[in-house]
PDB file of N, CA and C in Angstrom:
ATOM      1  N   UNK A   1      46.223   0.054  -8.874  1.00  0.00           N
ATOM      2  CA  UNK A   1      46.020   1.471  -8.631  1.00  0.00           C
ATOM      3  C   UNK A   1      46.889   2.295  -9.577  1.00  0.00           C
ATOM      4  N   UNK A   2      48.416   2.061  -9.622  1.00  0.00           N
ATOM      5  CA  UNK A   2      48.881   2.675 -10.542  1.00  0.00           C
ATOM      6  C   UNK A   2      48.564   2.182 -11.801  1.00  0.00           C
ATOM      7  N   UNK A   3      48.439   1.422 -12.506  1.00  0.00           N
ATOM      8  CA  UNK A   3      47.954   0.880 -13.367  1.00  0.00           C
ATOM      9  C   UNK A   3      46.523   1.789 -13.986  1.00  0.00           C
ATOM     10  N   UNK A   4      45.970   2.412 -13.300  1.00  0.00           N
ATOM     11  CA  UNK A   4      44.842   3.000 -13.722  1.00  0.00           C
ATOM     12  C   UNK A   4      45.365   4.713 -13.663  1.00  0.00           C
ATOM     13  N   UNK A   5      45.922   4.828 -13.650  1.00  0.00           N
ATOM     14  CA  UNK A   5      47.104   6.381 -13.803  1.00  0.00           C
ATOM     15  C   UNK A   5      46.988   7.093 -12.425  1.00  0.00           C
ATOM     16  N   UNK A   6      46.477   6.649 -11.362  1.00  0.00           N
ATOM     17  CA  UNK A   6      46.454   7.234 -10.257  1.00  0.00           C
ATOM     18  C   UNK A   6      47.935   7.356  -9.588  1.00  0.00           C
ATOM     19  N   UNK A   7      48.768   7.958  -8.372  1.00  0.00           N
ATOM     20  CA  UNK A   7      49.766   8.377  -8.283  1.00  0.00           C
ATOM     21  C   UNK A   7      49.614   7.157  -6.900  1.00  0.00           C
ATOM     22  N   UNK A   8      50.642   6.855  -6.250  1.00  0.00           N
ATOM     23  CA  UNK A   8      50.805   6.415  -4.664  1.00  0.00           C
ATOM     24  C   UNK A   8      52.447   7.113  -4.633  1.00  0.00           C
ATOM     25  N   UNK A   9      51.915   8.087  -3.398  1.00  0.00           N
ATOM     26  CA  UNK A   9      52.766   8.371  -1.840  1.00  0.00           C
ATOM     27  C   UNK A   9      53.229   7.668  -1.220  1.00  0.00           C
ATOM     28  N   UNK A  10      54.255   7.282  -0.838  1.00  0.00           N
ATOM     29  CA  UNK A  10      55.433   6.944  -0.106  1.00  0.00           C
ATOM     30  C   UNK A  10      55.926   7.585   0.967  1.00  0.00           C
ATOM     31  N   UNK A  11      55.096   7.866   1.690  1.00  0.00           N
ATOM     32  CA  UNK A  11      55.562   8.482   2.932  1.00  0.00           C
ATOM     33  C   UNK A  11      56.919   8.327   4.059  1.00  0.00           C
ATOM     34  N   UNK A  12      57.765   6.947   3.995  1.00  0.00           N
ATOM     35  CA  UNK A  12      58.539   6.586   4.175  1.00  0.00           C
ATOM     36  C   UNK A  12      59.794   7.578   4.223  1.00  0.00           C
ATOM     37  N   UNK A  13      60.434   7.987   4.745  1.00  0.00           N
ATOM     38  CA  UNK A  13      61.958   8.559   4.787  1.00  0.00           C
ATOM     39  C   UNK A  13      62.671   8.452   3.504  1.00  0.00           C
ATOM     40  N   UNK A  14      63.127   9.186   2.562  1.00  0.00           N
ATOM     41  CA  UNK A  14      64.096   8.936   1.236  1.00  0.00           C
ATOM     42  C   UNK A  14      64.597   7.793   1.460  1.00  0.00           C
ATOM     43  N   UNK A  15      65.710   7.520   2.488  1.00  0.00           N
ATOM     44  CA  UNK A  15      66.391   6.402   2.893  1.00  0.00           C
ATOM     45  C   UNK A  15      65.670   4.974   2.791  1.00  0.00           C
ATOM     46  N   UNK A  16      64.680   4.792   3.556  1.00  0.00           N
ATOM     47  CA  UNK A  16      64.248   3.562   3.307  1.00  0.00           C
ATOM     48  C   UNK A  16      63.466   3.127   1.981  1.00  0.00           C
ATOM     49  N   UNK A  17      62.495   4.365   1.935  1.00  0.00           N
ATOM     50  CA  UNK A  17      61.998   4.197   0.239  1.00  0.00           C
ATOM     51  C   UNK A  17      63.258   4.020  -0.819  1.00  0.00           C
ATOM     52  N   UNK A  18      64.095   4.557  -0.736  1.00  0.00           N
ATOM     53  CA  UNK A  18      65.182   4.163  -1.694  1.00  0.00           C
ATOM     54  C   UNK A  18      66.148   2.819  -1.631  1.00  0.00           C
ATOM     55  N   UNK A  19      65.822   1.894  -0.242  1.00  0.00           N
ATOM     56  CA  UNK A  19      65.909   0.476   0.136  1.00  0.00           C
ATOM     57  C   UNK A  19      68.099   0.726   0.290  1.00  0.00           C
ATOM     58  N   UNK A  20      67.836   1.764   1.400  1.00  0.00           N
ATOM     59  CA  UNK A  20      69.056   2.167   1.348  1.00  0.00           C
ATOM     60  C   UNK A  20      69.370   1.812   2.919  1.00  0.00           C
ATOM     61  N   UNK A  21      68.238   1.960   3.903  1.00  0.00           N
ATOM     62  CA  UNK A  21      68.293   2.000   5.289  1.00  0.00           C
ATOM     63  C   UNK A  21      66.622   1.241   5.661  1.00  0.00           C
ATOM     64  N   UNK A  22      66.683  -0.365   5.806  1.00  0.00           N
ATOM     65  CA  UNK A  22      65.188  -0.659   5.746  1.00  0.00           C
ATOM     66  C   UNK A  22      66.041  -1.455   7.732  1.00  0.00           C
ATOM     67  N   UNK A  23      65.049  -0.403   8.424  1.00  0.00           N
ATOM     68  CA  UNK A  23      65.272  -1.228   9.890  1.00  0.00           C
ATOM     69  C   UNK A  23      63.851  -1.372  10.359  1.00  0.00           C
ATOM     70  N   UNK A  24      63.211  -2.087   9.198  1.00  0.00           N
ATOM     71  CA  UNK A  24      61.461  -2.335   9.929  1.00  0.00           C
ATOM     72  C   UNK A  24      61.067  -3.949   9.226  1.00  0.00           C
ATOM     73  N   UNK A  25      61.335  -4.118   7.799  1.00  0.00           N
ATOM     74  CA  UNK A  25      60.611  -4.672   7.274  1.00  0.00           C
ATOM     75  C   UNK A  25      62.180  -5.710   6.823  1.00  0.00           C
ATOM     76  N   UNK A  26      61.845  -7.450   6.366  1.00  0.00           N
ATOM     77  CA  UNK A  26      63.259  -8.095   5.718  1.00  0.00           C
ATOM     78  C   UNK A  26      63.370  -7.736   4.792  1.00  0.00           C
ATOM     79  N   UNK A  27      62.431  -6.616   3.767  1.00  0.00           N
ATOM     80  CA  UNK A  27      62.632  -6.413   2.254  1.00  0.00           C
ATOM     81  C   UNK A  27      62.782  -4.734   1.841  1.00  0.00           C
ATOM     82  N   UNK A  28      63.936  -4.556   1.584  1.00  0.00           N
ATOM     83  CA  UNK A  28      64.355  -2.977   1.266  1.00  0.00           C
ATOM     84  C   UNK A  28      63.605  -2.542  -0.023  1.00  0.00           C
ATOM     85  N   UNK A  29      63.400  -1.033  -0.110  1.00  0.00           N
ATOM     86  CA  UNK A  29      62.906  -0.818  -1.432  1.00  0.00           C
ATOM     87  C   UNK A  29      61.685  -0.391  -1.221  1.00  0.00           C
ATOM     88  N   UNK A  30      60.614   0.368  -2.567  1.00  0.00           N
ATOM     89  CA  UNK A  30      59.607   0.354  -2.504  1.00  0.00           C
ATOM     90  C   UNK A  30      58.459   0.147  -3.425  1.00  0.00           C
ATOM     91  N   UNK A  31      57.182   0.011  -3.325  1.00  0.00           N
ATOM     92  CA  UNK A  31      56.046  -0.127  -4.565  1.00  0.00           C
ATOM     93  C   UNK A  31      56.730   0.099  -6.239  1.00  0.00           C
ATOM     94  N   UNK A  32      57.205  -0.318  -7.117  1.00  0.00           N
ATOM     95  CA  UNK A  32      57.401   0.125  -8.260  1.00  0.00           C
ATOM     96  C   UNK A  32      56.120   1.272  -8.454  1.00  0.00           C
ATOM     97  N   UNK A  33      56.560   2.353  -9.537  1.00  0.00           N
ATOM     98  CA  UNK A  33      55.895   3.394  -9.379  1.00  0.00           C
ATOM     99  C   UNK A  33      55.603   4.632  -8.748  1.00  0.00           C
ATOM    100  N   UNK A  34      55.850   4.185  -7.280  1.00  0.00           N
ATOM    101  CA  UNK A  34      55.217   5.038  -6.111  1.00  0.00           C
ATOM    102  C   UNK A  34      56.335   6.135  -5.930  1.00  0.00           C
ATOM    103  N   UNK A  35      55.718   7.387  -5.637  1.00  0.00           N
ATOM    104  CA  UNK A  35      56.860   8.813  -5.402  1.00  0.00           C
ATOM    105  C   UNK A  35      56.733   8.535  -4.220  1.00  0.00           C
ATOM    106  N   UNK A  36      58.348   9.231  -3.497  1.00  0.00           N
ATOM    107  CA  UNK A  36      58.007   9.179  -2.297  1.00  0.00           C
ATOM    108  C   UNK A  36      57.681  11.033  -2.136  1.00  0.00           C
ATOM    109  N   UNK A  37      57.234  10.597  -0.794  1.00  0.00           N
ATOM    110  CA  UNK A  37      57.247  12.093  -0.131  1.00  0.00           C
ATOM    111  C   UNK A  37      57.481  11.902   1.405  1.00  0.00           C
ATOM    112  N   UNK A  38      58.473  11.843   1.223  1.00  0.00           N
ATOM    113  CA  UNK A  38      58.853  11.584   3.001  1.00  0.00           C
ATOM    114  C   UNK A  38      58.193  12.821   4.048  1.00  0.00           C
ATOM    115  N   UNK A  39      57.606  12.119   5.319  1.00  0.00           N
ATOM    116  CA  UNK A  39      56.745  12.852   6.059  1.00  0.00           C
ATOM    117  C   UNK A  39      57.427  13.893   6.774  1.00  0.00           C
ATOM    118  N   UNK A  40      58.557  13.500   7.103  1.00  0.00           N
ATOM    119  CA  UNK A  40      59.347  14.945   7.370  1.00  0.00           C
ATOM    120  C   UNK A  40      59.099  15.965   6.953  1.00  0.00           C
ATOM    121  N   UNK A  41      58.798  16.039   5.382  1.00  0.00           N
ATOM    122  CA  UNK A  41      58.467  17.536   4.653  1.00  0.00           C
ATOM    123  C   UNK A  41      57.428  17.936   5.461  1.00  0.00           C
ATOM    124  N   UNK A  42      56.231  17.014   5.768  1.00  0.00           N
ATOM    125  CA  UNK A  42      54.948  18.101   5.864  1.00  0.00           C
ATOM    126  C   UNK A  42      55.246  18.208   7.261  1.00  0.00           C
ATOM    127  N   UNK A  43      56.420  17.743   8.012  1.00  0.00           N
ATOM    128  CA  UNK A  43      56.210  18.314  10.064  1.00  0.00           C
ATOM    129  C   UNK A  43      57.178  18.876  10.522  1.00  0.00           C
ATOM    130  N   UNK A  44      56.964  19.763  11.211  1.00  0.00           N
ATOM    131  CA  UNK A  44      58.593  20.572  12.020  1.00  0.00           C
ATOM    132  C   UNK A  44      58.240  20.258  13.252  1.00  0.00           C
ATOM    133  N   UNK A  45      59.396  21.225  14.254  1.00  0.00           N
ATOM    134  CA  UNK A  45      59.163  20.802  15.385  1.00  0.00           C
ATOM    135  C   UNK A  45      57.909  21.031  16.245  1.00  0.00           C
ATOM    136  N   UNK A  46      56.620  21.588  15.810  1.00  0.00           N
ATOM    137  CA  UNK A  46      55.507  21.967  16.852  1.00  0.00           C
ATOM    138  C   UNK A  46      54.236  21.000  15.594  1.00  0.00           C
ATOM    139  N   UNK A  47      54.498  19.848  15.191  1.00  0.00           N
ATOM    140  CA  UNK A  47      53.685  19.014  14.438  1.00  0.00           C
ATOM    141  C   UNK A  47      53.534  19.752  13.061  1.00  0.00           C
ATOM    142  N   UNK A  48      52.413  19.483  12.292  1.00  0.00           N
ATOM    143  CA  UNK A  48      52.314  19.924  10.914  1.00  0.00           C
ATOM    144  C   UNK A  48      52.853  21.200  10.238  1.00  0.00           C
ATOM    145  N   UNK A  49      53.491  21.420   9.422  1.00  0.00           N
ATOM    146  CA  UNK A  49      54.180  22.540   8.717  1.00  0.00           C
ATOM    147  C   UNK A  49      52.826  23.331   8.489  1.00  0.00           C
ATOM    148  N   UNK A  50      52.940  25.228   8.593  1.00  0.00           N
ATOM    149  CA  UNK A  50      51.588  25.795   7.962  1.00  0.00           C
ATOM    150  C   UNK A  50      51.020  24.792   6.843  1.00  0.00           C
ATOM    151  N   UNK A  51      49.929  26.354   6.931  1.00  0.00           N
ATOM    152  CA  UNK A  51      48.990  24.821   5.533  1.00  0.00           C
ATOM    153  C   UNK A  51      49.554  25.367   4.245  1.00  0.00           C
ATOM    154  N   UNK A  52      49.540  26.456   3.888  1.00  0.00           N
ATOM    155  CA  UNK A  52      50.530  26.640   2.384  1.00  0.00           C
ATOM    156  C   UNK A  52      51.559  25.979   2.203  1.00  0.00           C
ATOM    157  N   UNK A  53      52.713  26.035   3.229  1.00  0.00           N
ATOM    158  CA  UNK A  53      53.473  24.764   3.259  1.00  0.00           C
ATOM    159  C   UNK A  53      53.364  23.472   2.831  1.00  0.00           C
ATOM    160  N   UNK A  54      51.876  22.752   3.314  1.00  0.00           N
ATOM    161  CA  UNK A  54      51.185  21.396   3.336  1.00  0.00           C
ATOM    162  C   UNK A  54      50.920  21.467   1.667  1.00  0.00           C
ATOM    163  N   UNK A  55      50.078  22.628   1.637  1.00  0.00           N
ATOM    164  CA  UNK A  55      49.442  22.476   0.208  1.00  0.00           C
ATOM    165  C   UNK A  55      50.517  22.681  -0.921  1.00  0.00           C
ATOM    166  N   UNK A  56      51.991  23.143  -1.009  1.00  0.00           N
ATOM    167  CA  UNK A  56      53.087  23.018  -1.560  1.00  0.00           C
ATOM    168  C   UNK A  56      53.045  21.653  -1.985  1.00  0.00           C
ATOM    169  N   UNK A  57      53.130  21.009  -0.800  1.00  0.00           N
ATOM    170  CA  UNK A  57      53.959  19.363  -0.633  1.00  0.00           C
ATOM    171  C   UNK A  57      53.131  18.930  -1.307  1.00  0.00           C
ATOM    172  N   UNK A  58      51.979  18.754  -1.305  1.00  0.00           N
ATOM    173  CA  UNK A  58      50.541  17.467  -2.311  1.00  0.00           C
ATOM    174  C   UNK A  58      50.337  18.630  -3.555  1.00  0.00           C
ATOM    175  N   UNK A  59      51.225  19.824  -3.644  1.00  0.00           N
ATOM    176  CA  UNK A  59      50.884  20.104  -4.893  1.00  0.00           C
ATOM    177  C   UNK A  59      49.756  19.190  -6.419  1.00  0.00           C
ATOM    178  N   UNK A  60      51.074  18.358  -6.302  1.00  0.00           N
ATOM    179  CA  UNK A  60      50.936  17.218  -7.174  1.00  0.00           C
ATOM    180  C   UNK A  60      50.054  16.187  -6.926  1.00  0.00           C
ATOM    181  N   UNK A  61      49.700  16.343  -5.999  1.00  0.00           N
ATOM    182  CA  UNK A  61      48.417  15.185  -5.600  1.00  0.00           C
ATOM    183  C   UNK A  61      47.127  15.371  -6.018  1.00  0.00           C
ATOM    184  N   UNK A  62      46.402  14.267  -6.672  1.00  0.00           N
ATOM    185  CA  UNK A  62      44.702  14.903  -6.733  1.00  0.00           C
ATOM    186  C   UNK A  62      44.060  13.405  -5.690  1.00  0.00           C
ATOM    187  N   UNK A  63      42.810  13.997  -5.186  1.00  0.00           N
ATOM    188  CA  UNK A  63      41.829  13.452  -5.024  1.00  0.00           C
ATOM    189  C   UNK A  63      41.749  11.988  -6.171  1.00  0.00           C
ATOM    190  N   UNK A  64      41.827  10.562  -5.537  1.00  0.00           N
ATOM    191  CA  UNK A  64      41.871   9.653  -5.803  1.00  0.00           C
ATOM    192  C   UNK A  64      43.390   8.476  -5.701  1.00  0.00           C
ATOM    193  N   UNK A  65      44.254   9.464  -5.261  1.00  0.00           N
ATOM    194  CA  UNK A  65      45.846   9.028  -5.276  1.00  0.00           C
ATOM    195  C   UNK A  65      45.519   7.967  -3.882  1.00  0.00           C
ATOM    196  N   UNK A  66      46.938   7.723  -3.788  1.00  0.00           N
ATOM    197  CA  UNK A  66      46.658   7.061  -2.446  1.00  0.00           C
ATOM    198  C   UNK A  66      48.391   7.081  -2.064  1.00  0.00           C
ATOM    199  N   UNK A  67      48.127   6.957  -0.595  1.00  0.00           N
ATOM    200  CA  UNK A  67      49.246   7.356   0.134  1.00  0.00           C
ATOM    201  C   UNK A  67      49.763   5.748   1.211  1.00  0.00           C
ATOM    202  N   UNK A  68      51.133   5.513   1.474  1.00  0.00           N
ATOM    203  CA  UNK A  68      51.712   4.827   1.966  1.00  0.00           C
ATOM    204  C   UNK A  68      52.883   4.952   2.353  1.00  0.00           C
ATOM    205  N   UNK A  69      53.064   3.560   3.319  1.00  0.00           N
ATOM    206  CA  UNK A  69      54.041   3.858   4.295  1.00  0.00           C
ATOM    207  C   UNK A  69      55.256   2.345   4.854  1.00  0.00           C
ATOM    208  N   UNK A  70      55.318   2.119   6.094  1.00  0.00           N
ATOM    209  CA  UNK A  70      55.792   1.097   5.923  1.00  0.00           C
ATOM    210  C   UNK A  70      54.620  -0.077   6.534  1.00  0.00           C
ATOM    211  N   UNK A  71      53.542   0.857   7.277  1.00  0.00           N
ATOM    212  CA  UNK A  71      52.518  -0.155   7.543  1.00  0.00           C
ATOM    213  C   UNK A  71      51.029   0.125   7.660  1.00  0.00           C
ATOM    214  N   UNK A  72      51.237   1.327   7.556  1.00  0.00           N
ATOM    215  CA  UNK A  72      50.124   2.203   7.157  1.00  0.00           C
ATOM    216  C   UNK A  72      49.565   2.866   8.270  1.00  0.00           C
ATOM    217  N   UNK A  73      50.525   3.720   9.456  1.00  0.00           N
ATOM    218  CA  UNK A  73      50.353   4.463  10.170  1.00  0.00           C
ATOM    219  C   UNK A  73      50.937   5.682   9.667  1.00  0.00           C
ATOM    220  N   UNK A  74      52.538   6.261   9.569  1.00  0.00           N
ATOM    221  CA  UNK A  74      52.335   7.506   9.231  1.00  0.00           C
ATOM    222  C   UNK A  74      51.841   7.567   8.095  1.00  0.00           C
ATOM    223  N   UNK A  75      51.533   6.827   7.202  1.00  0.00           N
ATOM    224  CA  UNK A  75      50.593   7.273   5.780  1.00  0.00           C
ATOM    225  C   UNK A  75      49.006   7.845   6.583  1.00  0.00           C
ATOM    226  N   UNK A  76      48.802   7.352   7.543  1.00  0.00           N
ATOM    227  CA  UNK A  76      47.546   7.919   7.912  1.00  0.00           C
ATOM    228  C   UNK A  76      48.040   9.736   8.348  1.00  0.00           C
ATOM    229  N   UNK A  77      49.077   9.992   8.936  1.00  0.00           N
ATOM    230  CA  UNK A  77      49.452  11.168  10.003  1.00  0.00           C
ATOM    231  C   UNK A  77      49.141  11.532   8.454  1.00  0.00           C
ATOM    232  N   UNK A  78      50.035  11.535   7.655  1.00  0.00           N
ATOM    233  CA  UNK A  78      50.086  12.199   6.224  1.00  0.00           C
ATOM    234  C   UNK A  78      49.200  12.712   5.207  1.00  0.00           C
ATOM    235  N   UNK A  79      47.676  11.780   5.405  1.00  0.00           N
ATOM    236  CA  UNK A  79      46.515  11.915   5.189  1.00  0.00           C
ATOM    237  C   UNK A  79      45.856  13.200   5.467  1.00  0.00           C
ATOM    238  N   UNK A  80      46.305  12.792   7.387  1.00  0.00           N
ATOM    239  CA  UNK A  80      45.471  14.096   8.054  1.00  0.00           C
ATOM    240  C   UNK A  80      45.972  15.641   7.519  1.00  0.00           C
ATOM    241  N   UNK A  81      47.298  15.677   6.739  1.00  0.00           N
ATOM    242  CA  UNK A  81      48.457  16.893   6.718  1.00  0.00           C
ATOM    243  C   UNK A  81      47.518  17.226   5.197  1.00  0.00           C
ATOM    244  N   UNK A  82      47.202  16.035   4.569  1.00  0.00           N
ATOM    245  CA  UNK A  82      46.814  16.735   3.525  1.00  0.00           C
ATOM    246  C   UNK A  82      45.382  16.767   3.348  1.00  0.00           C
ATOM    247  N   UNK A  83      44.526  16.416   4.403  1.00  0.00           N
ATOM    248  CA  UNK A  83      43.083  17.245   4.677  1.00  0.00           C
ATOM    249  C   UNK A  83      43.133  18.633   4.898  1.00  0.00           C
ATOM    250  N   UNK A  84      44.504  18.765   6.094  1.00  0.00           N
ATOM    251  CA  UNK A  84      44.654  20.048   6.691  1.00  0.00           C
ATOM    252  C   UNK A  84      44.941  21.211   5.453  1.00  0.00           C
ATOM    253  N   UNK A  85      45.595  20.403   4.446  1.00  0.00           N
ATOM    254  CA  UNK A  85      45.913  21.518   3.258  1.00  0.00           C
ATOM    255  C   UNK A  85      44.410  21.761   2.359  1.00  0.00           C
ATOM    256  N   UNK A  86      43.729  21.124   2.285  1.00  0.00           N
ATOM    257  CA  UNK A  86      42.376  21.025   1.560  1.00  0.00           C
ATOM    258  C   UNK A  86      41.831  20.309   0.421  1.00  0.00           C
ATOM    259  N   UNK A  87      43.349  19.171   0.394  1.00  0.00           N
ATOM    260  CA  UNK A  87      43.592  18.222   0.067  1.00  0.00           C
ATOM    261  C   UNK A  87      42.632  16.781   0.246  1.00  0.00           C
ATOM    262  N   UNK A  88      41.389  16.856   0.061  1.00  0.00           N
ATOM    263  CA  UNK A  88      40.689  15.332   0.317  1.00  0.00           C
ATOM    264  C   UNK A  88      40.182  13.922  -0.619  1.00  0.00           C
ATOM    265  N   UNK A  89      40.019  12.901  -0.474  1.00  0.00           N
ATOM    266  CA  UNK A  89      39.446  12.295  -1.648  1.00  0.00           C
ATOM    267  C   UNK A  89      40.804  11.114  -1.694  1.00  0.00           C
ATOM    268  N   UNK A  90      42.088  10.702  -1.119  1.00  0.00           N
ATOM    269  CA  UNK A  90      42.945  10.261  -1.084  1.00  0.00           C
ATOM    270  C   UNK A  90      42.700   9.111  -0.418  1.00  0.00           C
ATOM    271  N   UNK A  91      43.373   8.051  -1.173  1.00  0.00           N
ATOM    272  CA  UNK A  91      43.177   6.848  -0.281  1.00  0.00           C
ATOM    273  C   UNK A  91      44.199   5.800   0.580  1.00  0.00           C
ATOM    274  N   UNK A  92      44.037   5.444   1.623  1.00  0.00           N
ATOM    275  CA  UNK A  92      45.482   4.567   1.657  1.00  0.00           C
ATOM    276  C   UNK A  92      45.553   3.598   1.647  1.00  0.00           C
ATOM    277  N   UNK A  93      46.627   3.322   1.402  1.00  0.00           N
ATOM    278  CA  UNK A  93      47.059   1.645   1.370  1.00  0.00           C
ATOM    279  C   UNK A  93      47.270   1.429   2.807  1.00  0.00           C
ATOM    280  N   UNK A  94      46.386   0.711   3.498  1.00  0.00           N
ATOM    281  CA  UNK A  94      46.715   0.516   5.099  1.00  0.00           C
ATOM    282  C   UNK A  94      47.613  -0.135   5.515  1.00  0.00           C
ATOM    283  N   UNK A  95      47.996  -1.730   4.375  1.00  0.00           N
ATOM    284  CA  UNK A  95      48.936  -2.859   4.880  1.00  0.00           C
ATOM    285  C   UNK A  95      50.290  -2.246   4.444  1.00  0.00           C
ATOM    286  N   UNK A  96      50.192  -1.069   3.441  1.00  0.00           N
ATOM    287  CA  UNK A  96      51.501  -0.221   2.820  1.00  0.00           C
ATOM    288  C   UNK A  96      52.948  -1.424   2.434  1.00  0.00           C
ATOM    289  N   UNK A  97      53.986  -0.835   2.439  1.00  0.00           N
ATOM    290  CA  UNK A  97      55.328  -1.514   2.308  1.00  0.00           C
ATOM    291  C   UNK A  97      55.249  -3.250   3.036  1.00  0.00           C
ATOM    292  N   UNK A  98      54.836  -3.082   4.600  1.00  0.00           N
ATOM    293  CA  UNK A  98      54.729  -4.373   4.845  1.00  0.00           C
ATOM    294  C   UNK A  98      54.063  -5.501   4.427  1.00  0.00           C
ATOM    295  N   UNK A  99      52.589  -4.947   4.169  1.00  0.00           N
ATOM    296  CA  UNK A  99      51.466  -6.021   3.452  1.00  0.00           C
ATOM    297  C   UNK A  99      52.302  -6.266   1.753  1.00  0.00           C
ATOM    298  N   UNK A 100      52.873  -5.530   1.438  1.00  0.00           N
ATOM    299  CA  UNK A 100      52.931  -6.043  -0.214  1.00  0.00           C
ATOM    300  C   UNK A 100      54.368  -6.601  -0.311  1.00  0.00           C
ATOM    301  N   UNK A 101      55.229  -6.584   0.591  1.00  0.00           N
ATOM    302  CA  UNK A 101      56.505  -7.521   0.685  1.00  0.00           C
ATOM    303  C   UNK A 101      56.049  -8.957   0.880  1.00  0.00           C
ATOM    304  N   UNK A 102      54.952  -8.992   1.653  1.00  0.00           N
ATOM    305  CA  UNK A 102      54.743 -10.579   1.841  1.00  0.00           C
ATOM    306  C   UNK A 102      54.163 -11.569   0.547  1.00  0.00           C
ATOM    307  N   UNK A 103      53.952 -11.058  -0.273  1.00  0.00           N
ATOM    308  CA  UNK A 103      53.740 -11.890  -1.509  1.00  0.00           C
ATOM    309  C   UNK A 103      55.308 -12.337  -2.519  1.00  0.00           C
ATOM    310  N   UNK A 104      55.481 -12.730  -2.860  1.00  0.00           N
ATOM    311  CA  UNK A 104      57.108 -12.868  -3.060  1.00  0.00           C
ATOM    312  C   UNK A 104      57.032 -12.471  -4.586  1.00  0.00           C
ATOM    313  N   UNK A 105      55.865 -12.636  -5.501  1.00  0.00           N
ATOM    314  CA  UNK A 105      55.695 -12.365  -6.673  1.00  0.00           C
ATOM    315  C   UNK A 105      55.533 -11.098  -7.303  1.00  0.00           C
ATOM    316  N   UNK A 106      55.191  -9.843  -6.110  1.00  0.00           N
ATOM    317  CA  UNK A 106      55.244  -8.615  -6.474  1.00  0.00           C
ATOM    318  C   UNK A 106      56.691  -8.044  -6.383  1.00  0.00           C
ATOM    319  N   UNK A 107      56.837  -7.246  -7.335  1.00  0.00           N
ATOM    320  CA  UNK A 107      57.930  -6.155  -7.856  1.00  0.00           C
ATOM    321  C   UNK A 107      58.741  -5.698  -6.870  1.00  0.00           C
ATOM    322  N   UNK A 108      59.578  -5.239  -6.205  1.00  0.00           N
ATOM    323  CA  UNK A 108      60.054  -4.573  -5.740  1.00  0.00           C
ATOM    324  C   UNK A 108      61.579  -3.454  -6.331  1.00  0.00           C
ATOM    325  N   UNK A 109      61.145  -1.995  -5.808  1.00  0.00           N
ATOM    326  CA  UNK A 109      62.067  -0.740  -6.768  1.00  0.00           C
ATOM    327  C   UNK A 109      62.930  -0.409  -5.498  1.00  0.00           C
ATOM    328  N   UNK A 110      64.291  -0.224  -5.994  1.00  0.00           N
ATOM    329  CA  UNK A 110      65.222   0.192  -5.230  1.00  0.00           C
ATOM    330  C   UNK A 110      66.082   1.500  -6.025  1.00  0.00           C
TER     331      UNK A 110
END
């Protein structure tokens, strides 16, 4: 995916994407390549941030990117944040951080 110039989301917390605080998975770190955007940005306390807000955050995103996580649930919440912005066409990695630790031969960025 990156390989073909498309972007991947990291939805993950700074902390764990930066393999600084991993209390889910045995392997810290994340996708070589992948930005994070920790999901915090797009939620406050009454769920999703306005949508100008939303549409701030995926600024940088186009239609075809794809978004992840540590297993590919809040990459989904994150999805929905950036439909809500008008943001569509995004894809996710469902098995995210967990599915691609289990191969021992892929990369891992800290």
């Amino acid at each position: 995916h990156l390989a073909s110039g498309r972007d991947l989301y990291d939805v993950r917390a700074a902390d764990r994407f930066a393999g600084l605080n991993e209390t889910v998975d045995p392997v810290a770190g994340h996708i070589p390549g992948a930005r994070n955007l920790p999901i915090g940005t797009l939620t406050g306390p009454d769920g999703f941030r306005p949508v100008d807000e939303l549409a701030a955050s995926f600024a940088s995103a186009q239609p075809g990117d794809a978004l992840s996580c540590g297993s590919g649930i809040t990459a989904s919440a994150a999805m929905l944040a950036a439909e809500a912005s008008g943001l569509t066409g995004l894809a996710l990695y469902a098995g995210s951080w967990s599915d691609w630790i289990t191969d021992p031969n892929r990369p891992v960025a800290r």
